[in-house]
Protein backbone atom coordinates (compact mmCIF):
# COMPACT_ATOMS: atom_id res chain seq x y z
CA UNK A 1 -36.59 94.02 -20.99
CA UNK A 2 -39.25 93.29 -18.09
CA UNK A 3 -39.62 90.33 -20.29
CA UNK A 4 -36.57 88.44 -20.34
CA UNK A 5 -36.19 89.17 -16.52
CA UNK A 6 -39.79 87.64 -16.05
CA UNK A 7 -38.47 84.45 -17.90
CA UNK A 8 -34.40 84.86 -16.28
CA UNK A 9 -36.46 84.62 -12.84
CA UNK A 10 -39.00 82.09 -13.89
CA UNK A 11 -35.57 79.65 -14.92
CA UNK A 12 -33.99 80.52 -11.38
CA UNK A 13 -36.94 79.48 -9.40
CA UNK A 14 -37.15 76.45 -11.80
CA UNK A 15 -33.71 75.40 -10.96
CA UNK A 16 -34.11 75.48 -7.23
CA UNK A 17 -36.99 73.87 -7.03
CA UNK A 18 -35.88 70.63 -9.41
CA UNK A 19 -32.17 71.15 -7.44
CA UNK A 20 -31.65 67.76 -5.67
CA UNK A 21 -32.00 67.47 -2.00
CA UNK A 22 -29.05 64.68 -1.14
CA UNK A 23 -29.92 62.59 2.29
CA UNK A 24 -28.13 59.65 3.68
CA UNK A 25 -30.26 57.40 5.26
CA UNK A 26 -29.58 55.79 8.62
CA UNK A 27 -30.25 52.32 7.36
CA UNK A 28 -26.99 50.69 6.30
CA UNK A 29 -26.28 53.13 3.29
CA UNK A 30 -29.35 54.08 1.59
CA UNK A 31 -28.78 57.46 -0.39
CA UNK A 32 -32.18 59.76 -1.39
CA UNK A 33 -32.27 62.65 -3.75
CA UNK A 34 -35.98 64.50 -4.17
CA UNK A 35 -36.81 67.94 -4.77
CA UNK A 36 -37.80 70.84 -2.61
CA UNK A 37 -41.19 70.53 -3.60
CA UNK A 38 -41.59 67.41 -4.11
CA UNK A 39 -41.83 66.83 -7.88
CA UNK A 40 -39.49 64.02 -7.71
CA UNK A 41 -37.77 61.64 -5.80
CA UNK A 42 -34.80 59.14 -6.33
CA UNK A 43 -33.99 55.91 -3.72
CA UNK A 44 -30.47 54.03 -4.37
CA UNK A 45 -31.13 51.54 -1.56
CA UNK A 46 -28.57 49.64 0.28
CA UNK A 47 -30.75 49.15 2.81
CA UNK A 48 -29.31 46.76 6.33
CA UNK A 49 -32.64 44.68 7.47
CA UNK A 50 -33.60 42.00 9.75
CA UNK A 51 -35.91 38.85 9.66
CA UNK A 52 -37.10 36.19 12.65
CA UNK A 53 -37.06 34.06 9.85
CA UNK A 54 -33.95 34.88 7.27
CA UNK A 55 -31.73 37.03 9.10
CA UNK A 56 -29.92 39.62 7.89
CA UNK A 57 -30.73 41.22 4.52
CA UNK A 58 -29.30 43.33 1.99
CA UNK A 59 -32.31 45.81 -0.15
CA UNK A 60 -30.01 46.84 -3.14
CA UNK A 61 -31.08 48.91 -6.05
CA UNK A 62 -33.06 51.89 -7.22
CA UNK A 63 -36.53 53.55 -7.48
CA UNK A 64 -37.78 56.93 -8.99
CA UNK A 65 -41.34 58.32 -7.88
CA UNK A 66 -42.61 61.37 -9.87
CA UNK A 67 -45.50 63.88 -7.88
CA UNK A 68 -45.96 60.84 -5.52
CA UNK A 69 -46.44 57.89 -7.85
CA UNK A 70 -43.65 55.47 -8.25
CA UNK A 71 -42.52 55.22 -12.20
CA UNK A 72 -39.35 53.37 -11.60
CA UNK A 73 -38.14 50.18 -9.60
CA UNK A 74 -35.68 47.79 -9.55
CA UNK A 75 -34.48 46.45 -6.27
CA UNK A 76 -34.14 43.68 -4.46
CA UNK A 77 -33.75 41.93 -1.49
CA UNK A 78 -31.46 39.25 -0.69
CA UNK A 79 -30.42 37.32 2.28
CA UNK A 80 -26.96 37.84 4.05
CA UNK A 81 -24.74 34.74 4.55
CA UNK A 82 -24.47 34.66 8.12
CA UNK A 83 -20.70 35.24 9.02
CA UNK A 84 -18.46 32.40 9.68
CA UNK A 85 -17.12 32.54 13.68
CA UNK A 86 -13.73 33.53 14.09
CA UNK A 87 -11.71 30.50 15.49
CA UNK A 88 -8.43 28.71 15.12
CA UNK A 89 -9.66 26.58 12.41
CA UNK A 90 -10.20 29.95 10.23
CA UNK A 91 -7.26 31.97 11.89
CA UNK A 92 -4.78 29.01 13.57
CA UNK A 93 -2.89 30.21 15.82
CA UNK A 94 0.32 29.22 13.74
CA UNK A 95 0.10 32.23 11.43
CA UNK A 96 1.35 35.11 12.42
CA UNK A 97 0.09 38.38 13.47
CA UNK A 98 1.50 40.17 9.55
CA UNK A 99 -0.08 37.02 8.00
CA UNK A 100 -3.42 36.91 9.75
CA UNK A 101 -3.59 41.11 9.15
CA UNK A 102 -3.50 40.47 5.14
CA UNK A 103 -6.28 37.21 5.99
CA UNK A 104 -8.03 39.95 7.42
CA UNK A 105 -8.15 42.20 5.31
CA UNK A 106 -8.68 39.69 2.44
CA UNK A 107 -11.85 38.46 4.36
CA UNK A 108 -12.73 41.99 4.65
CA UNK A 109 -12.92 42.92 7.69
CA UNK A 110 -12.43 46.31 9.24
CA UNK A 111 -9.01 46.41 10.22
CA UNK A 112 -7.52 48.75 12.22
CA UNK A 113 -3.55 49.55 12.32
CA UNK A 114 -2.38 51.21 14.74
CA UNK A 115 -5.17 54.42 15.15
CA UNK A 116 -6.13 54.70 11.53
CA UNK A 117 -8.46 52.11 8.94
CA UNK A 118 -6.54 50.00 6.89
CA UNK A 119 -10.03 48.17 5.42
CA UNK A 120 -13.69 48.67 5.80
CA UNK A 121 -14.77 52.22 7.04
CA UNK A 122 -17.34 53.36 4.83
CA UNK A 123 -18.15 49.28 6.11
CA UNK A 124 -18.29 49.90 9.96
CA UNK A 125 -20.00 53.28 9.22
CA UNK A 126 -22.72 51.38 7.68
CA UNK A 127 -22.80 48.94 10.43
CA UNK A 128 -23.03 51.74 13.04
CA UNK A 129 -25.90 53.50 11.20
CA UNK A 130 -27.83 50.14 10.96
CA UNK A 131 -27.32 49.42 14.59
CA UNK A 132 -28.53 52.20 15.96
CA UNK A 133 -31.40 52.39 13.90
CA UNK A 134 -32.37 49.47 15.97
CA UNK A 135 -31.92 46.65 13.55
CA UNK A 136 -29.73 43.48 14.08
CA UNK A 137 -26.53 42.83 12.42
CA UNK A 138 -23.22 41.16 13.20
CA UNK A 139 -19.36 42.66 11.56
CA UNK A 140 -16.27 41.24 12.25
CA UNK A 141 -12.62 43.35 13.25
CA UNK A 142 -8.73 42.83 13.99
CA UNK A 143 -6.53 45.83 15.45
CA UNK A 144 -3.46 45.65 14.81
CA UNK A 145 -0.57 46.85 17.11
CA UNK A 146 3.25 47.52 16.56
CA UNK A 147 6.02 48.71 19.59
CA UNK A 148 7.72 52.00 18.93
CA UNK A 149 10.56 53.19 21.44
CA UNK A 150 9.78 56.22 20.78
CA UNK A 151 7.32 57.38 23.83
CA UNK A 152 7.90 54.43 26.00
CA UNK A 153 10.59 53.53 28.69
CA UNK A 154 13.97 51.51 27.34
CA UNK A 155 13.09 49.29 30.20
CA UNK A 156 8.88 48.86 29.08
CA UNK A 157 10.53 48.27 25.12
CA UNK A 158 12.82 45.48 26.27
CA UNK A 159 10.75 43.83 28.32
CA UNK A 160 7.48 43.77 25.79
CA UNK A 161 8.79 43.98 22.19
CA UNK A 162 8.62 40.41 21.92
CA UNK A 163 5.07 40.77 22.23
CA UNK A 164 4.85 43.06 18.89
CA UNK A 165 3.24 43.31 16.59
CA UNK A 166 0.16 42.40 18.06
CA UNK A 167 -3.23 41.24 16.53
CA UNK A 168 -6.53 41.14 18.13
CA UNK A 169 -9.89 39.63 16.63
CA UNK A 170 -13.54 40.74 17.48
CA UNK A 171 -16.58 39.71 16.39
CA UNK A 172 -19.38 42.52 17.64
CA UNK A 173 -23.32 41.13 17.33
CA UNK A 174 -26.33 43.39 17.91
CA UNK A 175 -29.27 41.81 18.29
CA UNK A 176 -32.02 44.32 18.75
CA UNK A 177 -31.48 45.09 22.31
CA UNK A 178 -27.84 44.42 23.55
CA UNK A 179 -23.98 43.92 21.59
CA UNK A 180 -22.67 40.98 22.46
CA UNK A 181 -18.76 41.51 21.62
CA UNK A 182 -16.49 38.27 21.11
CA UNK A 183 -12.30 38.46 21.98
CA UNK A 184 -9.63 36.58 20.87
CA UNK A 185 -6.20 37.25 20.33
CA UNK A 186 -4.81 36.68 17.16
CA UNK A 187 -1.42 35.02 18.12
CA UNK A 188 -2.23 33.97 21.34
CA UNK A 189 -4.08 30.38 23.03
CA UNK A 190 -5.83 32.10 25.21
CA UNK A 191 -9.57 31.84 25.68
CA UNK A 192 -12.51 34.13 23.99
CA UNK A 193 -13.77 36.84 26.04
CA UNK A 194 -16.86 37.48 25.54
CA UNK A 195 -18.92 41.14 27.09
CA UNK A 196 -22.46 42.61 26.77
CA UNK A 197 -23.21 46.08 26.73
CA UNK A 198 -26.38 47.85 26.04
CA UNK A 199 -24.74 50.43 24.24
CA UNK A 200 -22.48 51.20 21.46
CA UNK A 201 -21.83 55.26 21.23
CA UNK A 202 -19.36 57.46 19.26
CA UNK A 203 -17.21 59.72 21.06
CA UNK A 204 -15.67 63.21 19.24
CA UNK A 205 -13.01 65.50 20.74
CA UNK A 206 -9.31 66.72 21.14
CA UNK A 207 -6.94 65.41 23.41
CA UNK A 208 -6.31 66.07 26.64
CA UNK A 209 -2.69 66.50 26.30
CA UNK A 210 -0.70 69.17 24.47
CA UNK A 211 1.84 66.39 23.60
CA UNK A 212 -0.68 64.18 21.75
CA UNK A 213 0.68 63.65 18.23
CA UNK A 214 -2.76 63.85 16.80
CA UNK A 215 -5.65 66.43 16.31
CA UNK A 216 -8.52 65.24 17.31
CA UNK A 217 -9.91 61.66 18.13
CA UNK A 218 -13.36 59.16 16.63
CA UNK A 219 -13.71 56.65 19.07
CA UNK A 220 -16.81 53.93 18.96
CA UNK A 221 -16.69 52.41 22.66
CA UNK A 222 -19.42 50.22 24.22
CA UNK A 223 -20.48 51.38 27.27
CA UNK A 224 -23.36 50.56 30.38
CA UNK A 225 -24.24 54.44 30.45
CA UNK A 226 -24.96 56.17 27.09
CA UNK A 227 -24.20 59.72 28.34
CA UNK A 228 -20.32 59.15 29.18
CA UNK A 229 -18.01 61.17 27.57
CA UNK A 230 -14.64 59.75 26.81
CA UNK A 231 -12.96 62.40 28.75
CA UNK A 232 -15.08 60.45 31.86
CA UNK A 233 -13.32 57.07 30.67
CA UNK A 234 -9.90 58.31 30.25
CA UNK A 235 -10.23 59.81 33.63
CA UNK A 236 -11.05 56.09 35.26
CA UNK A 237 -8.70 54.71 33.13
CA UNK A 238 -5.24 56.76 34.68
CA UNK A 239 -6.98 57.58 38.04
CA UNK A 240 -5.08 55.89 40.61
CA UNK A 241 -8.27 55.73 42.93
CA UNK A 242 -9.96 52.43 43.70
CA UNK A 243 -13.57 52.37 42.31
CA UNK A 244 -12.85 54.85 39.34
CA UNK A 245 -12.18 52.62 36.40
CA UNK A 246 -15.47 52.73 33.99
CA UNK A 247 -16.10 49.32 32.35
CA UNK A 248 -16.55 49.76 28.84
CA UNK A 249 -14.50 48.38 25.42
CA UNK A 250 -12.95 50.24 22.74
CA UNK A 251 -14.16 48.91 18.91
CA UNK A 252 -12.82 51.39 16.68
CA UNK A 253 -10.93 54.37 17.60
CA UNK A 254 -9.01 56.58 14.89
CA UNK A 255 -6.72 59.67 15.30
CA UNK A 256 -7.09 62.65 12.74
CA UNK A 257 -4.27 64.21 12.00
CA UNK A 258 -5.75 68.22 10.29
CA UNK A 259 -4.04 68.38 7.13
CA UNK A 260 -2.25 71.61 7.38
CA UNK A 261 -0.23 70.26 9.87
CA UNK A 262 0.60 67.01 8.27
């Protein structure tokens, strides 16, 4: 009896110390499973980098080191095709703002509809992680905007829904220090805008209002001060008070809805 207990807790403590430890890495993707103690240790790479001379690259693939020494590996790294500009000559200003949402999403870019992702999240995730683990690297967008009557005035509707829908590009370029972030409306001649901010951050919470028609909010907004909360920006934004506004620009901002109220 004492002996198959012995052997029932010898096979327990086996098993937890081979269990896989999952980590994500914050360097573009990069998953990495080892063991408690260390017998093992698993790298799939997908790993965002940087050259003075090349660029962006792209470390893909896999290697398995056993007590230390590396028994397994197969990656590689390749060179990232720097990404063409967004002008009129790729998105002429003759298409409109439903046609250049499907060219966008067929480039893939990470489009946003409305509040929620349409393409490219798990893409602009990666991007963020690679970012602000210091390295450069460039990702393009389009947001996408439609006019509802519902929750604006008759009077606002008429006078703006032959705006609708709307489609803005942006192309948003880190380069080690500061993001550059490049404007253009989709449908519109109007000239690029182009910012610089020091800082890109990501922004959690509920809303402010009981009437909000979502849960809770994931905003990405460049800003001049890193310790801002969004609840500080929204504040500028409505405050009728000269002085108040806080520059920044939204990138990516998403509404969650929680599911048991869906």
């Amino acid at each position: 009896m004492k002996k198959k207990l012995f052997i029932t807790i010898a096979v327990i403590i086996g098993i937890i110390l081979l269990f896989p430890i999952c980590l994500r890495l914050k360097d573009g993707g990069s998953k990495e499973y080892r063991s408690i103690v260390g017998i093992y240790e698993v790298k799939m790479w997908k790993q965002m980098g940087y050259t003075e001379e090349a660029g962006e690259t792209l470390k893909t693939g896999t290697t398995v080191k056993l007590f230390g020494v590396k028994v397994f590996d197969n990656t590689k790294t390749e060179v990232k095709a720097p990404l063409d500009p967004i002008s009129a000559t790729n998105f002429p200003t003759t298409l409109s703002a439903d046609e250049m949402l499907q060219k966008s999403i067929e480039e893939d870019f990470v489009v946003m509809y409305e509040f929620q992702y349409v393409n490219g999240e798990e893409k602009w995730k990666e991007f963020y992680e690679t970012v602000q683990n210091g390295t450069p690297a460039t990702i393009h967008l389009a947001k996408y905007y439609t006019l509802d009557k519902v929750g604006v005035s008759k009077e606002y509707y008429e006078a703006n829904k032959d705006e609708y829908p709307k489609l803005f590009l942006m192309s948003l370029c880190f380069d080690g220090e500061s993001y550059t972030l490049t404007e253009r409306p989709g449908i519109m001649e109007e000239p690029e805008r182009v910012s610089v901010y020091p800082y890109l951050v990501k922004m959690e919470g509920k809303p402010q209002s009981a009437t909000a028609l979502f849960d809770r909010y994931e905003y990405y907004v460049l800003v001049h001060d890193e310790t801002l909360t969004w609840s500080e920006i929204e504040w500028g934004m409505f405050s009728s008070q000269m002085g108040d506004y806080i520059d920044h620009r939204s990138i990516v901002q998403k509404h969650i809805i929680e599911e048991e109220k869906q």
